[in-house]
N, C-alpha and C. Protein backbone atom coordinates (compact mmCIF):
# COMPACT_ATOMS: atom_id res chain seq x y z
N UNK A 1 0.84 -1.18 0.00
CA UNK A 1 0.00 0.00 0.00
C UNK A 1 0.88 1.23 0.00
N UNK A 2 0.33 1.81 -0.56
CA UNK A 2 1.31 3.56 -0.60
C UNK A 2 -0.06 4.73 -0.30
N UNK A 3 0.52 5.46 0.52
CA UNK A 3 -0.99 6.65 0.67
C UNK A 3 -0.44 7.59 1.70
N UNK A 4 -1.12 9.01 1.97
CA UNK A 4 -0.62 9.98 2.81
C UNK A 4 -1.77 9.82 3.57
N UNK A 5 -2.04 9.91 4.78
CA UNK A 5 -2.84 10.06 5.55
C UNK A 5 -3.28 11.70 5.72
N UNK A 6 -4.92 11.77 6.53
CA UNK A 6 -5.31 12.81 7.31
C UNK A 6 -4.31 13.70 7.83
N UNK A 7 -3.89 12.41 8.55
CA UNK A 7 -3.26 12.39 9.90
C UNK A 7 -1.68 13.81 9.92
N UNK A 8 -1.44 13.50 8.50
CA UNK A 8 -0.64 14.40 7.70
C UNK A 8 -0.32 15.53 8.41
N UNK A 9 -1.89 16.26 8.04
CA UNK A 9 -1.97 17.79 8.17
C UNK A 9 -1.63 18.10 10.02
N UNK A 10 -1.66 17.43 10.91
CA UNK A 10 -1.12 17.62 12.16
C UNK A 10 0.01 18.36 12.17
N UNK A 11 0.40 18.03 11.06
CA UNK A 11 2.43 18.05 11.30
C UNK A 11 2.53 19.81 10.33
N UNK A 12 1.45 19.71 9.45
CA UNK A 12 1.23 20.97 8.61
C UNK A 12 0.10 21.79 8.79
N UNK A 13 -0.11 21.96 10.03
CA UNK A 13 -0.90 22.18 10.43
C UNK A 13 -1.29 23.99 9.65
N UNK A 14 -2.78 24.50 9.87
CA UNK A 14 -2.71 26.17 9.08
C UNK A 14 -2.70 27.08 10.25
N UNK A 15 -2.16 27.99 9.62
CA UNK A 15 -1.61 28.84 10.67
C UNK A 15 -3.11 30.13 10.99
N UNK A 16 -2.80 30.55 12.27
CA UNK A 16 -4.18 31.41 12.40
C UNK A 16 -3.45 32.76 12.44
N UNK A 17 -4.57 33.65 11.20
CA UNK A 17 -4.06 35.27 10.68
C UNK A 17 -5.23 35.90 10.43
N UNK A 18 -5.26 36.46 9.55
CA UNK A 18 -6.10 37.11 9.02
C UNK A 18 -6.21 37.32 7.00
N UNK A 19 -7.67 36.46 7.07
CA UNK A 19 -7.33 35.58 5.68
C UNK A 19 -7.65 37.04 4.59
N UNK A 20 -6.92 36.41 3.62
CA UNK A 20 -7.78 37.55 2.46
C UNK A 20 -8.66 38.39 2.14
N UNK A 21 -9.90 37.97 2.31
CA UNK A 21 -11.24 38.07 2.56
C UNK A 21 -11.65 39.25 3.84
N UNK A 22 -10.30 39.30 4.54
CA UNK A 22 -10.77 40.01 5.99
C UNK A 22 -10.95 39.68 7.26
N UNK A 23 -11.39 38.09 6.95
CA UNK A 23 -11.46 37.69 7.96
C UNK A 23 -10.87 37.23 8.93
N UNK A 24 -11.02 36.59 10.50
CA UNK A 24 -9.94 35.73 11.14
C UNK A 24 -9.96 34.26 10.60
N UNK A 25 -8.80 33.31 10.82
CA UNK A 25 -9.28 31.99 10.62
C UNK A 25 -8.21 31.60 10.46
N UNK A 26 -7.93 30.47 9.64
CA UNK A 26 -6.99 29.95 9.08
C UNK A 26 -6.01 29.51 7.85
N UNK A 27 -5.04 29.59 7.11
CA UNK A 27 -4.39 30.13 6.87
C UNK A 27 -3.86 28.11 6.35
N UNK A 28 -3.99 27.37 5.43
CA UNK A 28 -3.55 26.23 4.92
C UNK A 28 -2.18 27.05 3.78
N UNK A 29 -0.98 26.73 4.01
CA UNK A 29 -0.07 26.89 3.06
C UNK A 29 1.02 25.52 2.91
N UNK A 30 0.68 25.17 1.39
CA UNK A 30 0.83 23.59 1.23
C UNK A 30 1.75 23.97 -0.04
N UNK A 31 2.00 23.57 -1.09
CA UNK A 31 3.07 23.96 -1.94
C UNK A 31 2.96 22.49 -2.97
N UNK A 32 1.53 22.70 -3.07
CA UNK A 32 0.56 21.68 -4.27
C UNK A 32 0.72 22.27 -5.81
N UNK A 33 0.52 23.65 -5.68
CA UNK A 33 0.84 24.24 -7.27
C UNK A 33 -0.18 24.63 -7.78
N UNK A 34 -0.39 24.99 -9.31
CA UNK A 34 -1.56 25.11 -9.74
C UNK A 34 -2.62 24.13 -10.22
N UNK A 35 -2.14 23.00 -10.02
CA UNK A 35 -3.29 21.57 -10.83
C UNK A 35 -2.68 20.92 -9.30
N UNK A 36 -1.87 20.87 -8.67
CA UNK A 36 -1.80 19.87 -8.22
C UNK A 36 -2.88 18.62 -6.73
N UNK A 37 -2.73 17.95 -6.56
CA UNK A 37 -3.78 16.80 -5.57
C UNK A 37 -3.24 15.89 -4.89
N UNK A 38 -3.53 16.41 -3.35
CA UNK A 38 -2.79 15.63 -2.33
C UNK A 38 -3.66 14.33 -2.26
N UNK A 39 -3.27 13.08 -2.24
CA UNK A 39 -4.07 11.92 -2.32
C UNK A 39 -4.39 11.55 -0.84
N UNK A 40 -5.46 11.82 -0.07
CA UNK A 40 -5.39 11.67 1.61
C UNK A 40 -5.96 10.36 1.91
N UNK A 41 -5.99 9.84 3.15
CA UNK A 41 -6.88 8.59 3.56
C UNK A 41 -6.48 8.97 4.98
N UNK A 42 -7.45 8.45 5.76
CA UNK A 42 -7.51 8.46 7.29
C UNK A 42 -6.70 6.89 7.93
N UNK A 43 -6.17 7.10 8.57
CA UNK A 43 -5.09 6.41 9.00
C UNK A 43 -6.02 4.83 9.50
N UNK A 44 -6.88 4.86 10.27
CA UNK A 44 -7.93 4.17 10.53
C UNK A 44 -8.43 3.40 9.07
N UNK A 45 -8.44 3.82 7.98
CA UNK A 45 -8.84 3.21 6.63
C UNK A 45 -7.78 2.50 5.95
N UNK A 46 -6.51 3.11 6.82
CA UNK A 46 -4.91 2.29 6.18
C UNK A 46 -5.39 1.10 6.77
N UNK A 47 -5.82 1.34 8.13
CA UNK A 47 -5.12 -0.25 9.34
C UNK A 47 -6.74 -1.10 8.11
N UNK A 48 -7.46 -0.51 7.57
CA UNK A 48 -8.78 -1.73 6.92
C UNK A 48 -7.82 -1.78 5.81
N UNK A 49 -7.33 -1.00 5.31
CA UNK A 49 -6.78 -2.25 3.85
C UNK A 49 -5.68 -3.05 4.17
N UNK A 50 -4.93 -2.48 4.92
CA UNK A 50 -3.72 -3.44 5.06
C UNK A 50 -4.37 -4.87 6.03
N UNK A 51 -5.36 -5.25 6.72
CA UNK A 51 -6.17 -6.40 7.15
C UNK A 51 -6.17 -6.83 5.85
N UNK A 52 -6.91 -6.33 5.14
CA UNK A 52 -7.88 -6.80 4.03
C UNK A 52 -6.54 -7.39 3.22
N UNK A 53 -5.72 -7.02 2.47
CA UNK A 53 -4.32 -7.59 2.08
C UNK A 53 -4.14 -8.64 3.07
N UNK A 54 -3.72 -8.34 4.54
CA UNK A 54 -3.57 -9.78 5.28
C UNK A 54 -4.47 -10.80 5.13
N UNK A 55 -5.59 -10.68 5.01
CA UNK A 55 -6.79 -11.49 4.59
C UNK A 55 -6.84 -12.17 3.57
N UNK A 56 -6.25 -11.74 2.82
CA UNK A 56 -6.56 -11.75 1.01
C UNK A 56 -5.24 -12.14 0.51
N UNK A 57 -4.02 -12.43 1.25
CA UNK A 57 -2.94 -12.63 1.28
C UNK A 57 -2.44 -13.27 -0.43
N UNK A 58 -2.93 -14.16 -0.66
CA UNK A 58 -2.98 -14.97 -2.10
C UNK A 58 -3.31 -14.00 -3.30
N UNK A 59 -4.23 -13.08 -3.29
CA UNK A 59 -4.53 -12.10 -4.20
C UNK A 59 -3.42 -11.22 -4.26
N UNK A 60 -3.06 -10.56 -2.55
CA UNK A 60 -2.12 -9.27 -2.74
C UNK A 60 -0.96 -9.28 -2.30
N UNK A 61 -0.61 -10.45 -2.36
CA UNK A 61 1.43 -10.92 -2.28
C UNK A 61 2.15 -10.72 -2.81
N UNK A 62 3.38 -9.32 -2.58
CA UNK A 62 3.84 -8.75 -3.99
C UNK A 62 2.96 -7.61 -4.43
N UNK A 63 1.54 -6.98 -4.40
CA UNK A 63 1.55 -6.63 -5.11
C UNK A 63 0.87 -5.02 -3.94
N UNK A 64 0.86 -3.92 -4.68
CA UNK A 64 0.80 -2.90 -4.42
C UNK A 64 -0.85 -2.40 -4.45
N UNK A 65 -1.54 -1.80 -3.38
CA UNK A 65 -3.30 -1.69 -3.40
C UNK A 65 -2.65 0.06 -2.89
N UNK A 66 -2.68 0.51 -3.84
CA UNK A 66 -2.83 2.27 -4.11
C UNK A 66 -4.08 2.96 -3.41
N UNK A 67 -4.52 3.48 -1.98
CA UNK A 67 -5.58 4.11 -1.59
C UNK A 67 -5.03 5.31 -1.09
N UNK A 68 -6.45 5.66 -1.44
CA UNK A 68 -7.21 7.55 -1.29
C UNK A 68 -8.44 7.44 -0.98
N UNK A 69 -8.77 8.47 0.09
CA UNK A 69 -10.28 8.40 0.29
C UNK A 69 -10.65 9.53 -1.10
N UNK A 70 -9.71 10.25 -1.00
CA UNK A 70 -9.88 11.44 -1.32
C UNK A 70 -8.43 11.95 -2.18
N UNK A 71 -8.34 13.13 -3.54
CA UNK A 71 -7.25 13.55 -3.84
C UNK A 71 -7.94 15.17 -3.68
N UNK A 72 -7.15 15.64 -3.20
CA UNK A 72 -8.02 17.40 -2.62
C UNK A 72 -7.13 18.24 -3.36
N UNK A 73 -7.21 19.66 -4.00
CA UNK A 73 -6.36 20.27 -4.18
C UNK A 73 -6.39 21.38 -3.20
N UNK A 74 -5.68 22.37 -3.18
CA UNK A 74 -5.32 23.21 -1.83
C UNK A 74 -6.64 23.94 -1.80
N UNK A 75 -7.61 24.23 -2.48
CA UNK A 75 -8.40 25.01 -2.19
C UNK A 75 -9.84 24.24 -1.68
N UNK A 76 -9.60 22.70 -2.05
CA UNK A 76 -10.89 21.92 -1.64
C UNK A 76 -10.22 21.79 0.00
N UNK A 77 -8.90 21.72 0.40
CA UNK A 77 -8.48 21.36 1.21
C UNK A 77 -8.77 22.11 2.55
N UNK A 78 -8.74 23.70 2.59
CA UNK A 78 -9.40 24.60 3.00
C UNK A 78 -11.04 24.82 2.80
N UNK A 79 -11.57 24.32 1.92
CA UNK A 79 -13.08 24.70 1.73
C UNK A 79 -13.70 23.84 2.67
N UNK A 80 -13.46 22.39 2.40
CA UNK A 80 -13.53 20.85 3.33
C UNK A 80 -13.82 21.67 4.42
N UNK A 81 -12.32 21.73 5.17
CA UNK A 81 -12.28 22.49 6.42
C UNK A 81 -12.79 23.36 6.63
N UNK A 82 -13.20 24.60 6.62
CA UNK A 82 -14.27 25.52 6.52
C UNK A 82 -15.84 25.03 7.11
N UNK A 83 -16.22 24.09 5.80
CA UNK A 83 -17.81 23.44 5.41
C UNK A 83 -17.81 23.32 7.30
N UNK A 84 -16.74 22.15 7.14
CA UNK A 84 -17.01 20.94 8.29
C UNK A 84 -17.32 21.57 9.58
N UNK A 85 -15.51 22.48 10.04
CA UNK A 85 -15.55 23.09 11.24
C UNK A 85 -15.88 24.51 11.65
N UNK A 86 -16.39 24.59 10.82
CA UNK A 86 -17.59 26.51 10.60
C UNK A 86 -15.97 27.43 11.25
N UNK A 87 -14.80 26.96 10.65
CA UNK A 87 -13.58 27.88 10.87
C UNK A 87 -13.21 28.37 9.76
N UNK A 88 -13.40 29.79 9.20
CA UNK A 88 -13.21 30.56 7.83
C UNK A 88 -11.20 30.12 7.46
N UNK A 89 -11.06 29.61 6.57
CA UNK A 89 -9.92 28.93 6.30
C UNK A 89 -9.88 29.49 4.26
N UNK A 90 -8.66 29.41 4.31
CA UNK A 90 -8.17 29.69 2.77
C UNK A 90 -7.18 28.85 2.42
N UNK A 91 -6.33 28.96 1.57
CA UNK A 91 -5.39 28.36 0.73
C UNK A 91 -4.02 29.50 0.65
N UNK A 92 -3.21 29.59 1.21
CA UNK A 92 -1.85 30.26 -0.15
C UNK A 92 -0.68 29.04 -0.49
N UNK A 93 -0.55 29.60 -1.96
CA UNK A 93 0.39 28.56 -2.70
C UNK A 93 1.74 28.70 -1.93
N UNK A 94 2.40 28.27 -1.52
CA UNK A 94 3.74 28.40 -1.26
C UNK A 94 4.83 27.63 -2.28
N UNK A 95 5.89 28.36 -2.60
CA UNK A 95 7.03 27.75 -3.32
C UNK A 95 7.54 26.18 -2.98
N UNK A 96 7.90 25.74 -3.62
CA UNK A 96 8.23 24.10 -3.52
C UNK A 96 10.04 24.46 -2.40
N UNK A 97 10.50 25.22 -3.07
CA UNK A 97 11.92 25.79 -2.19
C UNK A 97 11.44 26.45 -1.00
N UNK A 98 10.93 27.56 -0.82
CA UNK A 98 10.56 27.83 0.46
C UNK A 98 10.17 26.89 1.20
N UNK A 99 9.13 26.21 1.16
CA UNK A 99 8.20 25.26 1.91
C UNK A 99 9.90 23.88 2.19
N UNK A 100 10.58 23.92 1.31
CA UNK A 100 11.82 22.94 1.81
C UNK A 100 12.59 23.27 2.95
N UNK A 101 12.93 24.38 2.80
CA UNK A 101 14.10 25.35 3.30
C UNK A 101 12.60 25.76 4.74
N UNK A 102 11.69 25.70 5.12
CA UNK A 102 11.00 26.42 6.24
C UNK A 102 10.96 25.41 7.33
N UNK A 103 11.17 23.84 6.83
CA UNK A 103 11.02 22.57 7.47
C UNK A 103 12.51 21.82 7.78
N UNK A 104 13.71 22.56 8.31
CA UNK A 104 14.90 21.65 8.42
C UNK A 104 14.92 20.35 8.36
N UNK A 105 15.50 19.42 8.29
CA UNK A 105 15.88 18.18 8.52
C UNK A 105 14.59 17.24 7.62
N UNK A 106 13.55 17.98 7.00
CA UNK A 106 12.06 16.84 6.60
C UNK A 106 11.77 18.08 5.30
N UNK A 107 12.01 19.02 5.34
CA UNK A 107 11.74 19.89 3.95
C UNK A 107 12.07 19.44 2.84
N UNK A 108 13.18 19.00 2.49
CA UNK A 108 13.45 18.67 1.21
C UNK A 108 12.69 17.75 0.73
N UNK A 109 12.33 16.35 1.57
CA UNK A 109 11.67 15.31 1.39
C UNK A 109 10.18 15.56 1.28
N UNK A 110 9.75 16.18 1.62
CA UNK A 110 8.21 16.59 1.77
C UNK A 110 7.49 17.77 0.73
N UNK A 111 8.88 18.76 0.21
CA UNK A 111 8.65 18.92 -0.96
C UNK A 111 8.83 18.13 -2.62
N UNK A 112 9.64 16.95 -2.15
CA UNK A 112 9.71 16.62 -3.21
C UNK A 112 8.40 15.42 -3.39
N UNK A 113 7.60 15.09 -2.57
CA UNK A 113 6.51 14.71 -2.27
C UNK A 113 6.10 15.46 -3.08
N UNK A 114 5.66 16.75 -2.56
CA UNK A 114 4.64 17.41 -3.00
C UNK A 114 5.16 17.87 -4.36
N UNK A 115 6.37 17.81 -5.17
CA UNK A 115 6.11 18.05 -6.45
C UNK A 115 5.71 17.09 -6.94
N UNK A 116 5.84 15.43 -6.62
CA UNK A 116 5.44 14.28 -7.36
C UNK A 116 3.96 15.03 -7.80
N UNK A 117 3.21 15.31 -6.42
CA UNK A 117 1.57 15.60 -6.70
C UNK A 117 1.46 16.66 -7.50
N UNK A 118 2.02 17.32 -7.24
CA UNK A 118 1.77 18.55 -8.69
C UNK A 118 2.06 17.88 -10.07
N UNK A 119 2.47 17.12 -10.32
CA UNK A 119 2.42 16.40 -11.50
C UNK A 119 1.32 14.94 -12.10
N UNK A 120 0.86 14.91 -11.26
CA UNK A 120 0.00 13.34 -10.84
C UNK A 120 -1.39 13.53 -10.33
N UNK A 121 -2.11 13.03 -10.82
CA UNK A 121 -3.42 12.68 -10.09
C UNK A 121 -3.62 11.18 -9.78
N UNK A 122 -3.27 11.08 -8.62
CA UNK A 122 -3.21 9.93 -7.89
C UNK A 122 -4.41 9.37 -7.29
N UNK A 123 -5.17 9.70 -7.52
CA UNK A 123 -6.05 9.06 -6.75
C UNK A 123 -6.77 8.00 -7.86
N UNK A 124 -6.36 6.24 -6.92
CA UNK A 124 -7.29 5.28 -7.55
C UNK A 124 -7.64 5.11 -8.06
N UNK A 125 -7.37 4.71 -9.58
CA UNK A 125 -9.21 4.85 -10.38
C UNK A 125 -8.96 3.70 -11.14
N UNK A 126 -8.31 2.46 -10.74
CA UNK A 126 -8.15 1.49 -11.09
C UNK A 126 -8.94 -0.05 -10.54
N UNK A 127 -9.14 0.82 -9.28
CA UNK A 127 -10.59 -0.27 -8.29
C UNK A 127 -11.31 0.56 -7.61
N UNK A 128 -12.33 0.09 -7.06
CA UNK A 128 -13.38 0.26 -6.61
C UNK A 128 -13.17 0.20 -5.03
N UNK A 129 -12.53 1.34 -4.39
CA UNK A 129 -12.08 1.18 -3.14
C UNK A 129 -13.30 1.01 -1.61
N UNK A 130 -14.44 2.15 -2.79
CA UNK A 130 -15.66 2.08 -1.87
C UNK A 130 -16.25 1.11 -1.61
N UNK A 131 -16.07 -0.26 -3.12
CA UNK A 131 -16.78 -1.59 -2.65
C UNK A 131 -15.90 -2.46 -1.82
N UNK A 132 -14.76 -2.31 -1.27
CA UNK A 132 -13.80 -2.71 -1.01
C UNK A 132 -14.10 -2.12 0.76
N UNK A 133 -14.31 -1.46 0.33
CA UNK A 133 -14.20 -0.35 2.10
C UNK A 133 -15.70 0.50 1.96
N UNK A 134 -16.42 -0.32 2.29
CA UNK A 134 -17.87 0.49 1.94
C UNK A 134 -18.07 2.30 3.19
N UNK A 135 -17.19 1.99 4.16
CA UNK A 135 -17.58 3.43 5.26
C UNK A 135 -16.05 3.75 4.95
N UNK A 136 -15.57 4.65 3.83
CA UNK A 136 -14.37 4.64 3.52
C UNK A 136 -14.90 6.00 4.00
N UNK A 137 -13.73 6.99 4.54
CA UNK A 137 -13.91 8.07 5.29
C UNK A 137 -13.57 9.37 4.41
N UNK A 138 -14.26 10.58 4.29
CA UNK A 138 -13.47 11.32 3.44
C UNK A 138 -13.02 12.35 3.82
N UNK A 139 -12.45 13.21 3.70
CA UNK A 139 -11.56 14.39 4.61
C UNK A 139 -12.51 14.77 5.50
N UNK A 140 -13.91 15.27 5.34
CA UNK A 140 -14.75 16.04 6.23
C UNK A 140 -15.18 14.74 6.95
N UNK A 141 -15.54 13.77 6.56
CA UNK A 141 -16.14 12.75 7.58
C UNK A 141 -14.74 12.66 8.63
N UNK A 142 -13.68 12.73 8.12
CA UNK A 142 -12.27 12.36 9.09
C UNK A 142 -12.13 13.29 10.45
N UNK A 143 -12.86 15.19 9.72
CA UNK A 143 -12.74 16.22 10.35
C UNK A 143 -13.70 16.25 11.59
N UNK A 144 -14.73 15.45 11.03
CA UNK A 144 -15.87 15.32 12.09
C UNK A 144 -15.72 14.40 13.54
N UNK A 145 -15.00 13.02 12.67
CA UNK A 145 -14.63 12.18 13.46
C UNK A 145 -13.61 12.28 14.85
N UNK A 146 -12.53 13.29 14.13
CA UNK A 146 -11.43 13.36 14.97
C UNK A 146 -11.79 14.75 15.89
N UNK A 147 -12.77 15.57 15.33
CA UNK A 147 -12.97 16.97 16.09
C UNK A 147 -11.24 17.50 15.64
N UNK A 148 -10.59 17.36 14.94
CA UNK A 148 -9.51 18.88 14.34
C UNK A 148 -9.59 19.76 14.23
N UNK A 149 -9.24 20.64 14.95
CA UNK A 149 -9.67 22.34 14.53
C UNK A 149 -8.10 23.13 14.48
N UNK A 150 -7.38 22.34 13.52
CA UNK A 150 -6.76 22.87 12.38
C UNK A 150 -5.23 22.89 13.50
N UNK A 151 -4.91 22.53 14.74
CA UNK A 151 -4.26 23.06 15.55
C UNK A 151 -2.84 21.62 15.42
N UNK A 152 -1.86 22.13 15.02
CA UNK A 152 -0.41 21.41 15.52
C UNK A 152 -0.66 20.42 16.51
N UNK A 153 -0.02 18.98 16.03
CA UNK A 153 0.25 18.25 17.01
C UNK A 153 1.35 18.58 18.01
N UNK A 154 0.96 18.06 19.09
CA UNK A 154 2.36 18.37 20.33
C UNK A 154 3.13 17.50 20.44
């Protein structure tokens, strides 16, 4: 299995300013690009496919099960968030170099992540993950679940 989790945005968490618009809120700066789509899944939906592979062991031995609940681009990524947690949230693009150089020791690697996705639309479309995982979770069901309100893990 290969996939980025929810769980992700903890670590990238959005910063609280004062958005565009005027308002207070939050502040998502990800360094996705102009097309680009972060492929997410809730960490809880990893531990069901990787069972389901242990289960199924004979089918998926060797072989690679690609999941996404969801591929978001930076502005669904903020809107999501918004809908869910009634917290006024936006998007700014950040540079693929800045966003390297702002994260010592994990920047370089995490942008070069994120240029793969600016080039790729990754998300699944080779199976049917929902018949596979029928309560497959999607960013806002994840937002609801976990109560996130956008804040850094400690």
């Amino acid at each position: 299995m290969s996939t980025r989790s929810f769980e992700n945005l903890y670590a990238l968490a959005p910063q609280p300013t004062r958005l565009p618009d005027g308002r207070e809120g939050l502040l998502f700066a990800l360094p996705l690009g102009k097309d680009g789509r972060w492929p997410l899944i809730a960490l809880d939906d990893i531990a069901f496919f990787a069972r389901h592979q242990l289960d199924h062991w004979n089918d998926w031995g060797g072989r690679t099960l690609r999941i996404a609940a969801e591929a978001l681009t930076d502005d669904q990524i903020a809107a999501a968030f918004e809908r869910t947690t009634g917290v006024p949230s936006a998007y700014q693009a950040v540079d693929l170099d800045d966003f390297s150089r702002s994260l010592p020791g994990i920047g370089h690697d995490l942008a070069a992540m994120f240029a793969f996705f600016q080039d790729r639309d990754l998300l699944s479309r080779d199976r049917d993950l929902p018949a596979l995982h029928p309560e497959l979770a999607t960013f806002s069901d994840w937002l609801t679940t976990t109560g996130w309100d956008g804040t850094a893990a400690g």
